[in-house]
PDB file of N, CA and C in Angstrom:
ATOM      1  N   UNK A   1     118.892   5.968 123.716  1.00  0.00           N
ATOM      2  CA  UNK A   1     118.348   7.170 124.326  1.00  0.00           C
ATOM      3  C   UNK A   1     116.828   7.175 124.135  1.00  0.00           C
ATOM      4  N   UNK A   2     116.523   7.769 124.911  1.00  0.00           N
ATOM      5  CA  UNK A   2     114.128   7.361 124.805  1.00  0.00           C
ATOM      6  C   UNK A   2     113.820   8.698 124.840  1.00  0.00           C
ATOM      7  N   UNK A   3     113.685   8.572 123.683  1.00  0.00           N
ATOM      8  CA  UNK A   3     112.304   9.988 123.290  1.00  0.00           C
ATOM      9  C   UNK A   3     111.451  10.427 124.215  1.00  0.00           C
ATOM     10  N   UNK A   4     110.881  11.755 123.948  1.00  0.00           N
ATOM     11  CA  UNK A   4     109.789  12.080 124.821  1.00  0.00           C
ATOM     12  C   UNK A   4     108.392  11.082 124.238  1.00  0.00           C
ATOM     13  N   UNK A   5     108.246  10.840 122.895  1.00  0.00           N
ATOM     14  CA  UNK A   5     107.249  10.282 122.750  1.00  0.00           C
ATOM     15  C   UNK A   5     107.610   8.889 123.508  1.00  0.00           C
ATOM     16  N   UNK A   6     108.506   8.135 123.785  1.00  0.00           N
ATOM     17  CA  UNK A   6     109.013   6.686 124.257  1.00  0.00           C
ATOM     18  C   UNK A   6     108.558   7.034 125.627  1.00  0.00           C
ATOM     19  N   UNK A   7     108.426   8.273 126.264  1.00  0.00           N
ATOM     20  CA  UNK A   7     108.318   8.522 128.113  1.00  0.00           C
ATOM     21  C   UNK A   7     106.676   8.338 128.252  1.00  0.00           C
ATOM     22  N   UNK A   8     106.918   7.667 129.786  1.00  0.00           N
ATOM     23  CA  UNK A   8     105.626   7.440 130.018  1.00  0.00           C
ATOM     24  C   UNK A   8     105.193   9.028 130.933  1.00  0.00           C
ATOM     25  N   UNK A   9     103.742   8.815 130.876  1.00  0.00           N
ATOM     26  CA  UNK A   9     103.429  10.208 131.538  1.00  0.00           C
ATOM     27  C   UNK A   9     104.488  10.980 132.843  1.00  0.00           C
ATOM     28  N   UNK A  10     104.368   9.489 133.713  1.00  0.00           N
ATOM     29  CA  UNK A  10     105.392  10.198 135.206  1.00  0.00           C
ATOM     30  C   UNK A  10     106.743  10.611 134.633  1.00  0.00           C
ATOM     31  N   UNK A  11     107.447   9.948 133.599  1.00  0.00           N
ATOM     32  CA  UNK A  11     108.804   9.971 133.692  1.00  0.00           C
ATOM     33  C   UNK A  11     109.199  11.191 133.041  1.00  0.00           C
ATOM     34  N   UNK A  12     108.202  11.745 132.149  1.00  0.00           N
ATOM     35  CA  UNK A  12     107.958  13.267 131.378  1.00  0.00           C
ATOM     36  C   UNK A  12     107.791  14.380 132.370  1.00  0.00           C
ATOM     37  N   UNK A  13     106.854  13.818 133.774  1.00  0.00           N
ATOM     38  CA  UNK A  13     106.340  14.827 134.696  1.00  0.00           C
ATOM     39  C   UNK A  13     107.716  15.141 135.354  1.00  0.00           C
ATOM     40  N   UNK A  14     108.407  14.183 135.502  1.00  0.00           N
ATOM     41  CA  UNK A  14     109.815  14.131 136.517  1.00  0.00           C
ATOM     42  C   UNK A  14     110.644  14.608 135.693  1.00  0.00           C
ATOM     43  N   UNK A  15     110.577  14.602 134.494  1.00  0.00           N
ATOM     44  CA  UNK A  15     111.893  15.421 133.498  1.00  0.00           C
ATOM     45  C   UNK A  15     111.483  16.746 133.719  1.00  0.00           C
ATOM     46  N   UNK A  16     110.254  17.392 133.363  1.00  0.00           N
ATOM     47  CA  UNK A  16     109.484  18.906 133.507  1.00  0.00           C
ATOM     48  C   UNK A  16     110.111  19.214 135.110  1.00  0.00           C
ATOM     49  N   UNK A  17     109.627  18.474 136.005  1.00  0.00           N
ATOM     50  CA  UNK A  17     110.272  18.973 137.263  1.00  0.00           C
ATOM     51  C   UNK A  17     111.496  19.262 137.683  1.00  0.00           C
ATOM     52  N   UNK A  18     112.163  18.112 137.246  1.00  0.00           N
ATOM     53  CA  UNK A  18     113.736  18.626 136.997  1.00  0.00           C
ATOM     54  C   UNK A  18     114.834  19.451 136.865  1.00  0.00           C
ATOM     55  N   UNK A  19     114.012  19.817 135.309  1.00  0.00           N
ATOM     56  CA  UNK A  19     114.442  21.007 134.378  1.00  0.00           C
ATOM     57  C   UNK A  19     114.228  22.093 135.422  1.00  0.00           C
ATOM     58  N   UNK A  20     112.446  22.188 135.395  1.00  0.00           N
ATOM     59  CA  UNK A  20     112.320  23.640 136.250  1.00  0.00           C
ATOM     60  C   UNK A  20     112.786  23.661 137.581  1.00  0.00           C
ATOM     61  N   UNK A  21     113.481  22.882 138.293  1.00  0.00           N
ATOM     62  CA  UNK A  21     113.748  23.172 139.488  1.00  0.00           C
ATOM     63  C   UNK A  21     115.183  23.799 139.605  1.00  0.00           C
ATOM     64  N   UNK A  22     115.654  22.941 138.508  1.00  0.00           N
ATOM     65  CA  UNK A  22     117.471  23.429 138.081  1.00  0.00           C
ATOM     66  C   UNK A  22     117.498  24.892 137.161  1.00  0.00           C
ATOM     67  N   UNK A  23     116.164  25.536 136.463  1.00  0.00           N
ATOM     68  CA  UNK A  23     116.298  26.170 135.919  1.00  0.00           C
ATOM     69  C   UNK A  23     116.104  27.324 136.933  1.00  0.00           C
ATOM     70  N   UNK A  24     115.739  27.237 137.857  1.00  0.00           N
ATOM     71  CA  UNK A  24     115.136  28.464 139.062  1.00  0.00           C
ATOM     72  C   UNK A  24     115.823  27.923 140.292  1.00  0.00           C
ATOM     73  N   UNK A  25     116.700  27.416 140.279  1.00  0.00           N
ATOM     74  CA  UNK A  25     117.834  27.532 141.109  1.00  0.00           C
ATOM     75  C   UNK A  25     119.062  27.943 140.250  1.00  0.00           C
ATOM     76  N   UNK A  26     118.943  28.345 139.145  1.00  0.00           N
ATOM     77  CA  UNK A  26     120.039  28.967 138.476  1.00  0.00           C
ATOM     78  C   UNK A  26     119.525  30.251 138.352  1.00  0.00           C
ATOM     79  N   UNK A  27     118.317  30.712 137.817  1.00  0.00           N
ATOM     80  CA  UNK A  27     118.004  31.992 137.881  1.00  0.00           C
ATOM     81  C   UNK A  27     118.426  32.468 139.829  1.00  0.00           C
ATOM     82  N   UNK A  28     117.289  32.325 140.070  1.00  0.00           N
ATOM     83  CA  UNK A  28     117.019  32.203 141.243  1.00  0.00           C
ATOM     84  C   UNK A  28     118.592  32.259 142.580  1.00  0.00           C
ATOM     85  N   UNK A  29     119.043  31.197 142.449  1.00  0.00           N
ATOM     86  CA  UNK A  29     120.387  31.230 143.361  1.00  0.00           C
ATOM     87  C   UNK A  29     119.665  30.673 144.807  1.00  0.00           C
ATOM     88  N   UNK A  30     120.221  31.154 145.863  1.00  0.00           N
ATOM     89  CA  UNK A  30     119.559  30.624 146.999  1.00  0.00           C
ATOM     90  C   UNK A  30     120.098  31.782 148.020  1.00  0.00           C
ATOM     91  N   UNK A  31     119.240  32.608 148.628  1.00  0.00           N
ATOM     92  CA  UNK A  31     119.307  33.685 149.288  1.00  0.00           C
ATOM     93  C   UNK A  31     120.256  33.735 150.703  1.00  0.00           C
ATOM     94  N   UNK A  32     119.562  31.936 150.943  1.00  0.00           N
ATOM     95  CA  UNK A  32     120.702  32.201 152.236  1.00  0.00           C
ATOM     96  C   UNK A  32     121.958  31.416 152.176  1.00  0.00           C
ATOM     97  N   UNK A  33     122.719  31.335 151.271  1.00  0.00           N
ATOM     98  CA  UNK A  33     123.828  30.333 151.184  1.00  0.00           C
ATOM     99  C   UNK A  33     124.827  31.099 151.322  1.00  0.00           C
ATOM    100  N   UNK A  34     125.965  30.286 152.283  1.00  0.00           N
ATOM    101  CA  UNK A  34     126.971  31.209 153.452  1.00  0.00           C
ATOM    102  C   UNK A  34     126.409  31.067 154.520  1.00  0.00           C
ATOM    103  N   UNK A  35     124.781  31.202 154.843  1.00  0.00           N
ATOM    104  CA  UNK A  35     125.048  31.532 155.823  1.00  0.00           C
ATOM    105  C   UNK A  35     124.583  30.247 157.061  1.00  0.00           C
ATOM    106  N   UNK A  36     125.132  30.577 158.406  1.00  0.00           N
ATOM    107  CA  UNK A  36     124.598  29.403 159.263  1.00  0.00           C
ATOM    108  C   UNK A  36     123.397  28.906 159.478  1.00  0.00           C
ATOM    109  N   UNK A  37     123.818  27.671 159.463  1.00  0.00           N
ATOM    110  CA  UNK A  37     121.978  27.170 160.018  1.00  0.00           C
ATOM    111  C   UNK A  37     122.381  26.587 161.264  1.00  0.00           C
ATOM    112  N   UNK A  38     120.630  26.110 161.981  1.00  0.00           N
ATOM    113  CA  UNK A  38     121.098  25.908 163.337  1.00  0.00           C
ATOM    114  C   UNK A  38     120.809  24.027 163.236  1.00  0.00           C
ATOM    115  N   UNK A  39     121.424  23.505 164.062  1.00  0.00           N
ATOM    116  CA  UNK A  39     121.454  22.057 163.626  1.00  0.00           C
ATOM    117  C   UNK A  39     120.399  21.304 163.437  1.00  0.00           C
ATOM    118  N   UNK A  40     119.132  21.557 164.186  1.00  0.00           N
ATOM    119  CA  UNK A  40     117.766  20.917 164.071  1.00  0.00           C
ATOM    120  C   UNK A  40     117.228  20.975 162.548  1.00  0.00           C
ATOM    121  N   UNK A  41     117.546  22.416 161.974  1.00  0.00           N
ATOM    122  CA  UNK A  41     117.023  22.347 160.376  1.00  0.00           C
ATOM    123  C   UNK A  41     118.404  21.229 159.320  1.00  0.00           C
ATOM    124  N   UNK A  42     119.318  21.746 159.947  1.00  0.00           N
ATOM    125  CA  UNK A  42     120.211  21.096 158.676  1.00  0.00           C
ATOM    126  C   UNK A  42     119.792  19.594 158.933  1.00  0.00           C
ATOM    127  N   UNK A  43     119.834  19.133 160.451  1.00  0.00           N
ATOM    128  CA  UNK A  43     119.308  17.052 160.443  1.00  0.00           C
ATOM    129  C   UNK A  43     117.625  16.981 159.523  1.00  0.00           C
ATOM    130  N   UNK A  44     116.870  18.196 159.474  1.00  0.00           N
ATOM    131  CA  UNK A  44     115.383  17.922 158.876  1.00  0.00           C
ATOM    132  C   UNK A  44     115.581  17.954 157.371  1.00  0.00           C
ATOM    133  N   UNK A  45     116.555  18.957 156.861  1.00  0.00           N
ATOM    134  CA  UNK A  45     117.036  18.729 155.696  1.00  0.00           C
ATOM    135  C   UNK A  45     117.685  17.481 154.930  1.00  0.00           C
ATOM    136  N   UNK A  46     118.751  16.988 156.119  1.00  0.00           N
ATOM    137  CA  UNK A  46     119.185  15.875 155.523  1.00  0.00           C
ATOM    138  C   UNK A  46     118.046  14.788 155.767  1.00  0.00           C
ATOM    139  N   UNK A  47     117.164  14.817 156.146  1.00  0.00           N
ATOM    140  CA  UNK A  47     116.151  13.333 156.274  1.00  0.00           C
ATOM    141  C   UNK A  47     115.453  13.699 154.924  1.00  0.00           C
ATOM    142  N   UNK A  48     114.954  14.980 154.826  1.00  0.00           N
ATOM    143  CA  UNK A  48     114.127  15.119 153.618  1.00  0.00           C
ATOM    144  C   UNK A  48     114.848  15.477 152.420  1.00  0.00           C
ATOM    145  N   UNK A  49     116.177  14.930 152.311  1.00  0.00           N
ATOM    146  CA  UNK A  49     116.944  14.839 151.309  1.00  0.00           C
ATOM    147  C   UNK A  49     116.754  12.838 151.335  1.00  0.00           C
ATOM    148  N   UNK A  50     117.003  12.463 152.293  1.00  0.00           N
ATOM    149  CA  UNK A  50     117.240  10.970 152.050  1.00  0.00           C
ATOM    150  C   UNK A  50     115.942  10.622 151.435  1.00  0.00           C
ATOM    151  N   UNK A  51     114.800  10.994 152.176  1.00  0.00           N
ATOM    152  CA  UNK A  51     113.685  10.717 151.907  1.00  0.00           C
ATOM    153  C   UNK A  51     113.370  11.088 150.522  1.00  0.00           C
ATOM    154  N   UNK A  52     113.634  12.140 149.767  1.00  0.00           N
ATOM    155  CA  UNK A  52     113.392  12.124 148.338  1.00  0.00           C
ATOM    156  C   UNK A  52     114.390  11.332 147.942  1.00  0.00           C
ATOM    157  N   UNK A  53     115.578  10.833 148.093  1.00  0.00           N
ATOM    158  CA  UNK A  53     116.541  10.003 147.508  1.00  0.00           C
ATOM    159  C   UNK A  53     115.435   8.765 147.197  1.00  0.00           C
ATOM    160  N   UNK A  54     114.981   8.203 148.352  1.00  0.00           N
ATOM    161  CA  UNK A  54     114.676   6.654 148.261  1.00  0.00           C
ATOM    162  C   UNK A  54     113.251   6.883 147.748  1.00  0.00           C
ATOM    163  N   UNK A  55     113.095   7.761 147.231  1.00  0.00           N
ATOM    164  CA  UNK A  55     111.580   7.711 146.077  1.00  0.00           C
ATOM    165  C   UNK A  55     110.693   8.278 146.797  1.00  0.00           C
ATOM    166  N   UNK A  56     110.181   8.800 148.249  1.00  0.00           N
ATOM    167  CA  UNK A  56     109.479   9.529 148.787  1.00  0.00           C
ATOM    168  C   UNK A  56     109.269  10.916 148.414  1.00  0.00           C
ATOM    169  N   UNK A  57     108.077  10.840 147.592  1.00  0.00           N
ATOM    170  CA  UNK A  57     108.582  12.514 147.134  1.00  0.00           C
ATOM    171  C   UNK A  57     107.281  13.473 147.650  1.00  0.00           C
ATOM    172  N   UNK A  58     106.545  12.716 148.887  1.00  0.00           N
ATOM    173  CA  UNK A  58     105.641  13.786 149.447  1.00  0.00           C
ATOM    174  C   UNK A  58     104.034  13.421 148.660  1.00  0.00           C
ATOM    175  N   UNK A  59     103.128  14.289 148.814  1.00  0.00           N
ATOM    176  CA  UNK A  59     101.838  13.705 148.076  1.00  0.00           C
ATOM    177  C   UNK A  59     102.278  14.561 146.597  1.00  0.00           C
ATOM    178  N   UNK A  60     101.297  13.352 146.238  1.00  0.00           N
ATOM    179  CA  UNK A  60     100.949  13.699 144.619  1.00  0.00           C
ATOM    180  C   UNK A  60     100.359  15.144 144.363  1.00  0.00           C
ATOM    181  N   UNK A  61     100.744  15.655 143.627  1.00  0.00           N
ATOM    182  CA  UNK A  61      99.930  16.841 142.970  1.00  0.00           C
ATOM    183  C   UNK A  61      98.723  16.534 142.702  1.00  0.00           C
ATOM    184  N   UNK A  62      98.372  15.492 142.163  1.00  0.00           N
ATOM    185  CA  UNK A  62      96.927  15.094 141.748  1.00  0.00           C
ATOM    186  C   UNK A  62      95.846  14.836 142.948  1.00  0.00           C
ATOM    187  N   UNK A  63      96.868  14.649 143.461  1.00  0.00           N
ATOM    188  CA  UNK A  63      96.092  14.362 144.913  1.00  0.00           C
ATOM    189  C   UNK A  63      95.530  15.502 146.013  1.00  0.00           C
ATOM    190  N   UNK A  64      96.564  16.451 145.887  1.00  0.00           N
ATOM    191  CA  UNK A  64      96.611  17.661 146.522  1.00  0.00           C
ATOM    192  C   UNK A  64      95.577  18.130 146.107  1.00  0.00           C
ATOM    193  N   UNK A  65      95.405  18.621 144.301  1.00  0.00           N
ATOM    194  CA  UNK A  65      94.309  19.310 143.301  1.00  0.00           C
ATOM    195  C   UNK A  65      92.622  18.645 143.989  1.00  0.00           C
ATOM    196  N   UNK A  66      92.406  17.122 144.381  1.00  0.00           N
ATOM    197  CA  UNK A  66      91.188  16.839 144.581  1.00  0.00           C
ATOM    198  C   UNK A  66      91.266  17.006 145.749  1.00  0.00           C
ATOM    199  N   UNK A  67      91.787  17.101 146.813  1.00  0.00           N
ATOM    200  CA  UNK A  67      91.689  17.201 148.287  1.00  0.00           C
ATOM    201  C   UNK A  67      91.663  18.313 148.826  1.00  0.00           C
ATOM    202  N   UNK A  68      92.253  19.780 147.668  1.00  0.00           N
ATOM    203  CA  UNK A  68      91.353  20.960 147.608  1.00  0.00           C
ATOM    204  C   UNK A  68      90.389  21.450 147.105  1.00  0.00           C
ATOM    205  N   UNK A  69      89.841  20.379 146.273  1.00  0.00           N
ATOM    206  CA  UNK A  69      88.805  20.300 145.587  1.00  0.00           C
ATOM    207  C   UNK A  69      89.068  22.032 144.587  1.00  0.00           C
ATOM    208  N   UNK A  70      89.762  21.444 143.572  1.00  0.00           N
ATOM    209  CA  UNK A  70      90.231  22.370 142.661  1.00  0.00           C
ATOM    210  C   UNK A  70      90.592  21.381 141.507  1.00  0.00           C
ATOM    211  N   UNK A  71      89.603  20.735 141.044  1.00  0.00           N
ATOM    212  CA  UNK A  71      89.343  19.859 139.737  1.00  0.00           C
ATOM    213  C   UNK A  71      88.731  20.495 138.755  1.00  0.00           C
TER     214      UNK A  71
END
């Protein structure tokens, strides 16, 4: 099992993200579940589900922070 001190920076950033995403979808819940969607969102969903599957996870935060120039 690998320690937090054993994690490299990303793999710590991706555990933090994790946590909080599962922790505020448990608080949280999801407002519209039940109800219908119309098919164009559910196919954009499933691409940007595959697409985070295969490691695409959108721009960097770090990247975002200098390209709003908020360093």
């Amino acid at each position: 099992m690998t320690t937090v001190a054993q994690m490299t920076r990303d793999e710590l950033r991706e555990m933090i993200e994790t946590t909080v995403e599962q922790k505020l979808l448990e608080l949280l819940g999801d407002p519209d579940e039940g109800l219908p969607i119309r098919k164009a969102i559910r196919e954009r969903l499933l691409r940007q589900r595959e697409a985070v599957a295969s490691g695409e996870r959108g721009e960097p935060f770090e990247d975002v922070i200098r390209r709003l120039g908020l360093e």
